[in-house]
N, C-alpha and C. Protein backbone atom coordinates (compact mmCIF):
# COMPACT_ATOMS: atom_id res chain seq x y z
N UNK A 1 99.56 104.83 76.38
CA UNK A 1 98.48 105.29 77.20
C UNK A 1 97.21 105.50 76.39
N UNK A 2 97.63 105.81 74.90
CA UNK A 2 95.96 105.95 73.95
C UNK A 2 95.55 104.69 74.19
N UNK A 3 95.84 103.25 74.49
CA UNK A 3 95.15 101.90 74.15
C UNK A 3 94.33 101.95 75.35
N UNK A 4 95.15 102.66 77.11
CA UNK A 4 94.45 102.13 78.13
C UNK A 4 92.84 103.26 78.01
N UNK A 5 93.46 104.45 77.36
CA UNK A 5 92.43 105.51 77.19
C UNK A 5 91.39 104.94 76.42
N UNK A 6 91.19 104.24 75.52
CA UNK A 6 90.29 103.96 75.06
C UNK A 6 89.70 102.52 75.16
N UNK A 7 90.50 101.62 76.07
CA UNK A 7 89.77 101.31 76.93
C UNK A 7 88.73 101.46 78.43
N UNK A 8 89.57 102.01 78.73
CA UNK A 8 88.45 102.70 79.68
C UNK A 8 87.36 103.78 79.14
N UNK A 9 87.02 104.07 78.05
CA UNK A 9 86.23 104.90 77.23
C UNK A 9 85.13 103.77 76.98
N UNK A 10 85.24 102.79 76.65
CA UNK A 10 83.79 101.88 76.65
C UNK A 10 83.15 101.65 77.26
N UNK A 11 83.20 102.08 78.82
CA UNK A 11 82.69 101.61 79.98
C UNK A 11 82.53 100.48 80.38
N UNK A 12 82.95 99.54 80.06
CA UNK A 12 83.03 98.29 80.32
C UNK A 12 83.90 98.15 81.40
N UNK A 13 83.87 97.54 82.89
CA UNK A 13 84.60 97.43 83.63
C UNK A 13 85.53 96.26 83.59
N UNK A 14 86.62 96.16 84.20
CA UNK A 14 88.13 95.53 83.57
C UNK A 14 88.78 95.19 84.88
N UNK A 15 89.11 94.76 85.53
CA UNK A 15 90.32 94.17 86.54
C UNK A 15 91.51 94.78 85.57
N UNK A 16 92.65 95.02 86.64
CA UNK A 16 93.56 95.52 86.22
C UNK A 16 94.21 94.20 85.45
N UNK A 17 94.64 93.40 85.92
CA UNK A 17 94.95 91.97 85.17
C UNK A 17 94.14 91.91 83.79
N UNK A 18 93.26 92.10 83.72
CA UNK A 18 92.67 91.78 82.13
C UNK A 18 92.86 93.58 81.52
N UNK A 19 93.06 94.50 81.89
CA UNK A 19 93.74 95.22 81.26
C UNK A 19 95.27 95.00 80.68
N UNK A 20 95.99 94.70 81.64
CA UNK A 20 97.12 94.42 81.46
C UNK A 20 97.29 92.94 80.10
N UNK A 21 96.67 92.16 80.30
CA UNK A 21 96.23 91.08 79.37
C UNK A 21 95.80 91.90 77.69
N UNK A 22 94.56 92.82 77.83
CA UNK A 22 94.47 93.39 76.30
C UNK A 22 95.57 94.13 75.92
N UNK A 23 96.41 94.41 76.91
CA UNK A 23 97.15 96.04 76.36
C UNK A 23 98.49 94.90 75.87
N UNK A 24 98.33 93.65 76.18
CA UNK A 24 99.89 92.67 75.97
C UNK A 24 101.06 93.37 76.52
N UNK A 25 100.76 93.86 77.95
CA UNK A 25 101.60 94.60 78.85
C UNK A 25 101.68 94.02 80.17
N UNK A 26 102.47 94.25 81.36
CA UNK A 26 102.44 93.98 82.47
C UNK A 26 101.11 94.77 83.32
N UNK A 27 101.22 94.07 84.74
CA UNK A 27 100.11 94.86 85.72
C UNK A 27 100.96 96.11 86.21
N UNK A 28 101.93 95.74 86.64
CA UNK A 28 102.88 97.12 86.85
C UNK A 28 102.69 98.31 85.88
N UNK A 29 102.83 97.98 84.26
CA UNK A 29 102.83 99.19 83.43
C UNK A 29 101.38 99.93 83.97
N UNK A 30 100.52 98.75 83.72
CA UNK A 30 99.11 99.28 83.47
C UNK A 30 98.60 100.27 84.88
N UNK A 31 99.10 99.89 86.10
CA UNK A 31 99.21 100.49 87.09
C UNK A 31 100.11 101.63 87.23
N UNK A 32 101.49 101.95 86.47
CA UNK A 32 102.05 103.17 86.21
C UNK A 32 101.03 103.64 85.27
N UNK A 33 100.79 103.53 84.53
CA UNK A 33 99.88 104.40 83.02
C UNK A 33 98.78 105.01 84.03
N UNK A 34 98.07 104.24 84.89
CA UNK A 34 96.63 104.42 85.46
C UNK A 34 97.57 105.68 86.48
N UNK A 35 98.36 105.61 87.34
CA UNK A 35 98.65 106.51 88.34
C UNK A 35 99.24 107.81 87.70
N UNK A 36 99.77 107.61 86.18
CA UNK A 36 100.03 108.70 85.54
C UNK A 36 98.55 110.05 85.04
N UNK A 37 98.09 108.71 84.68
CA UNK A 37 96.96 109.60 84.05
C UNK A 37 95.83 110.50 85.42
N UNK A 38 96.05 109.28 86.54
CA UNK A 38 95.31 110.23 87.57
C UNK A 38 96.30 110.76 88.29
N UNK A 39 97.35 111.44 88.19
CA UNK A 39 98.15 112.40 88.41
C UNK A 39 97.61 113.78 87.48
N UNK A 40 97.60 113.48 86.31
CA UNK A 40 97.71 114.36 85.16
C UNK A 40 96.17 114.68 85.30
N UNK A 41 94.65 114.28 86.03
CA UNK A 41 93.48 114.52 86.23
C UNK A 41 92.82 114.14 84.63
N UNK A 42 93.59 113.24 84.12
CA UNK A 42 92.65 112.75 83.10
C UNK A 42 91.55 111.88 83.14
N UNK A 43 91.67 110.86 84.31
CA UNK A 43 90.97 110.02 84.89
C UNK A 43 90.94 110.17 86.48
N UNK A 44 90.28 109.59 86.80
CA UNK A 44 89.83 109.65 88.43
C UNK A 44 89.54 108.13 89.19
N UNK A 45 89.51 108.06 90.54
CA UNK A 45 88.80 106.39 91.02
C UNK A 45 87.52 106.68 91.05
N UNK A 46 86.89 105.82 90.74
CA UNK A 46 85.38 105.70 91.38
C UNK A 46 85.63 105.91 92.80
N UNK A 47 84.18 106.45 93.43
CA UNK A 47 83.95 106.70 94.61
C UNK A 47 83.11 105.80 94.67
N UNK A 48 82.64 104.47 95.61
CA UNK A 48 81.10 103.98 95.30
C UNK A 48 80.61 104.38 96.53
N UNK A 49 79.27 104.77 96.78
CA UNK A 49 78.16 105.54 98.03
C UNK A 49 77.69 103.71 98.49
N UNK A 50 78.21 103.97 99.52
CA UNK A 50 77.63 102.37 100.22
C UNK A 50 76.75 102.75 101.11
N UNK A 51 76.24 103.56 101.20
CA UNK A 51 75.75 104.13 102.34
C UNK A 51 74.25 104.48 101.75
N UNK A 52 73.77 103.93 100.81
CA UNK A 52 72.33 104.03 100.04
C UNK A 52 73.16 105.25 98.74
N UNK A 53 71.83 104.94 97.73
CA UNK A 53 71.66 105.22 96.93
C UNK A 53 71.10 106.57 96.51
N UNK A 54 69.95 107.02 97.47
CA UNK A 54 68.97 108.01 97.41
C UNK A 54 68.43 108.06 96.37
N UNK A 55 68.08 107.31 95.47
CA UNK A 55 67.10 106.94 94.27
C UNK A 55 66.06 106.02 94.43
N UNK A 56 65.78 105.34 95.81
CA UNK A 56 64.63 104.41 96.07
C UNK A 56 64.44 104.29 97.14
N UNK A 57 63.17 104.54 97.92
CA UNK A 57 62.25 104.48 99.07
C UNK A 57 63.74 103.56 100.16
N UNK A 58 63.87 102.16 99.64
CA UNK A 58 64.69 101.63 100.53
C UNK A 58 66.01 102.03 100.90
N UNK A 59 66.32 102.85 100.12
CA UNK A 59 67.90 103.35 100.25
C UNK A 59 68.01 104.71 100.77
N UNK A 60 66.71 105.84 100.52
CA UNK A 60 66.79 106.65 101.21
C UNK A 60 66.51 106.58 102.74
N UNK A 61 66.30 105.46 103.21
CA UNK A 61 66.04 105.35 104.49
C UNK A 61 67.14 105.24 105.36
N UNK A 62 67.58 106.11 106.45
CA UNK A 62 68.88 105.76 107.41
C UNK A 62 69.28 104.15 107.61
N UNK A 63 70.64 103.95 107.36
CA UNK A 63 70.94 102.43 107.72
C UNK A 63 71.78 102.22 106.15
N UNK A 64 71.84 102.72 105.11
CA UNK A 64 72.29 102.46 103.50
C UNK A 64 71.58 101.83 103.02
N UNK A 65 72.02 100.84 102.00
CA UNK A 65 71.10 100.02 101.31
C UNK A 65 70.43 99.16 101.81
N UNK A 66 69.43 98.54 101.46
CA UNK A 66 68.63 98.06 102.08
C UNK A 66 67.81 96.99 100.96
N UNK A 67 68.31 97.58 99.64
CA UNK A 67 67.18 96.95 98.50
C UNK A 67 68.41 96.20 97.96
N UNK A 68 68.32 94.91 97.22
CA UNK A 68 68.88 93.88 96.22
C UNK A 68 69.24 94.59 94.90
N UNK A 69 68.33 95.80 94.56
CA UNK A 69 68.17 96.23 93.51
C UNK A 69 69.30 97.04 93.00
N UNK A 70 69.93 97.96 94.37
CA UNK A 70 71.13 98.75 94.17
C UNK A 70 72.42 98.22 94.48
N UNK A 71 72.54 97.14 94.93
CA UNK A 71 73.97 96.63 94.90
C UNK A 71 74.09 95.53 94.27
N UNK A 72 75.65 95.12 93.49
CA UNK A 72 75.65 94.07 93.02
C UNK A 72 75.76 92.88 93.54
N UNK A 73 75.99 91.92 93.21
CA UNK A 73 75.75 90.52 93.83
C UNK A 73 77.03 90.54 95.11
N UNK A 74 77.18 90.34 96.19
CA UNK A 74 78.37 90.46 97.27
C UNK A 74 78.62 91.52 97.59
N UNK A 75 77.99 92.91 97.07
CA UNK A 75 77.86 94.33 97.06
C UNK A 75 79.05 94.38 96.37
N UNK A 76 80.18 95.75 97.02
CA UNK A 76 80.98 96.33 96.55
C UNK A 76 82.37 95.98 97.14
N UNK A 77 82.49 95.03 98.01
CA UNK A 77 84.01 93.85 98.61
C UNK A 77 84.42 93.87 97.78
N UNK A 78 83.97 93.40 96.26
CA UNK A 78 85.53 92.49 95.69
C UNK A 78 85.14 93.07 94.35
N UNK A 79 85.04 94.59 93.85
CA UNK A 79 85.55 94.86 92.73
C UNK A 79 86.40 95.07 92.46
N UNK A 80 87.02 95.27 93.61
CA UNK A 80 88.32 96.25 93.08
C UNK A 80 87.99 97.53 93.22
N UNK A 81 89.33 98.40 92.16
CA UNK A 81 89.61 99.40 92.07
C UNK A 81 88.90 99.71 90.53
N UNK A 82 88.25 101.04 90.43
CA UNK A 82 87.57 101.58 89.02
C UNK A 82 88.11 103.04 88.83
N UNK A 83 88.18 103.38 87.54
CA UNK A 83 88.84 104.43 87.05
C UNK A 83 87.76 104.85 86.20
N UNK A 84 87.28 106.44 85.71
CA UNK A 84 86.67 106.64 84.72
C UNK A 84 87.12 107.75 84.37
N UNK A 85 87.00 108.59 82.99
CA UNK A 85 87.59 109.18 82.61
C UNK A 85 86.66 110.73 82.87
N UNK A 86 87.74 111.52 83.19
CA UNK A 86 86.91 112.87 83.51
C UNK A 86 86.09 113.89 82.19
N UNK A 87 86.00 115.07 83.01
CA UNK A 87 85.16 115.82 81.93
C UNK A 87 85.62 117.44 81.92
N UNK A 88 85.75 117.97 81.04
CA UNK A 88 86.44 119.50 81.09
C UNK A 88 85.41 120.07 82.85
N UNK A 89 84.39 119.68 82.54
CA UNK A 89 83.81 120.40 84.20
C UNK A 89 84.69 120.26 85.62
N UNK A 90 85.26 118.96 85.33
CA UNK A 90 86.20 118.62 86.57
C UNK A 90 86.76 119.16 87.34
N UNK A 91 87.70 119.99 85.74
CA UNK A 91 89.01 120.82 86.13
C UNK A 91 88.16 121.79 86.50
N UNK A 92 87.53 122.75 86.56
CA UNK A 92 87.33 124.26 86.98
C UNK A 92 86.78 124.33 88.27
């Protein structure tokens, strides 16, 4: 679990398959390790706000995004699933 931990510590985002690929492990492990650790509140899923941004004129406007600028290319369909690692503030 230190290899997946410090992968997900670079911020670099990963498909579970190319995790499973660096760790020279299965998708299954890497998916037990990931459900362990967000059991244990070491890590968490991303939440993504599709619903605007509230950081730019176009996104604070009712309706969500609206600008090119805040979503990625196809928006947010086909990333997947994201994990990041928490912060002592979490827990309390």
């Amino acid at each position: 679990m230190e290899q997946l931990l410090e992968l997900l510590k670079d911020g670099n985002a990963r498909t579970i398959d190319l995790l499973a690929l660096e760790m020279n492990t299965t998708v299954d492990d890497v998916n037990r390790q990931l459900e362990y650790l967000e059991n244990m509140g070491i890590i968490k899923k991303v939440i993504f706000n599709v619903h605007g941004c509230n950081s730019c004129e176009d996104c604070s406007s009712e309706g969500g995004h609206t600008c090119k600028g805040c979503l990625p290319d196809g928006g947010f369909e086909n990333m997947g699933q994201m994990w990041e690692i928490t912060t002592r503030e979490d827990f309390k």
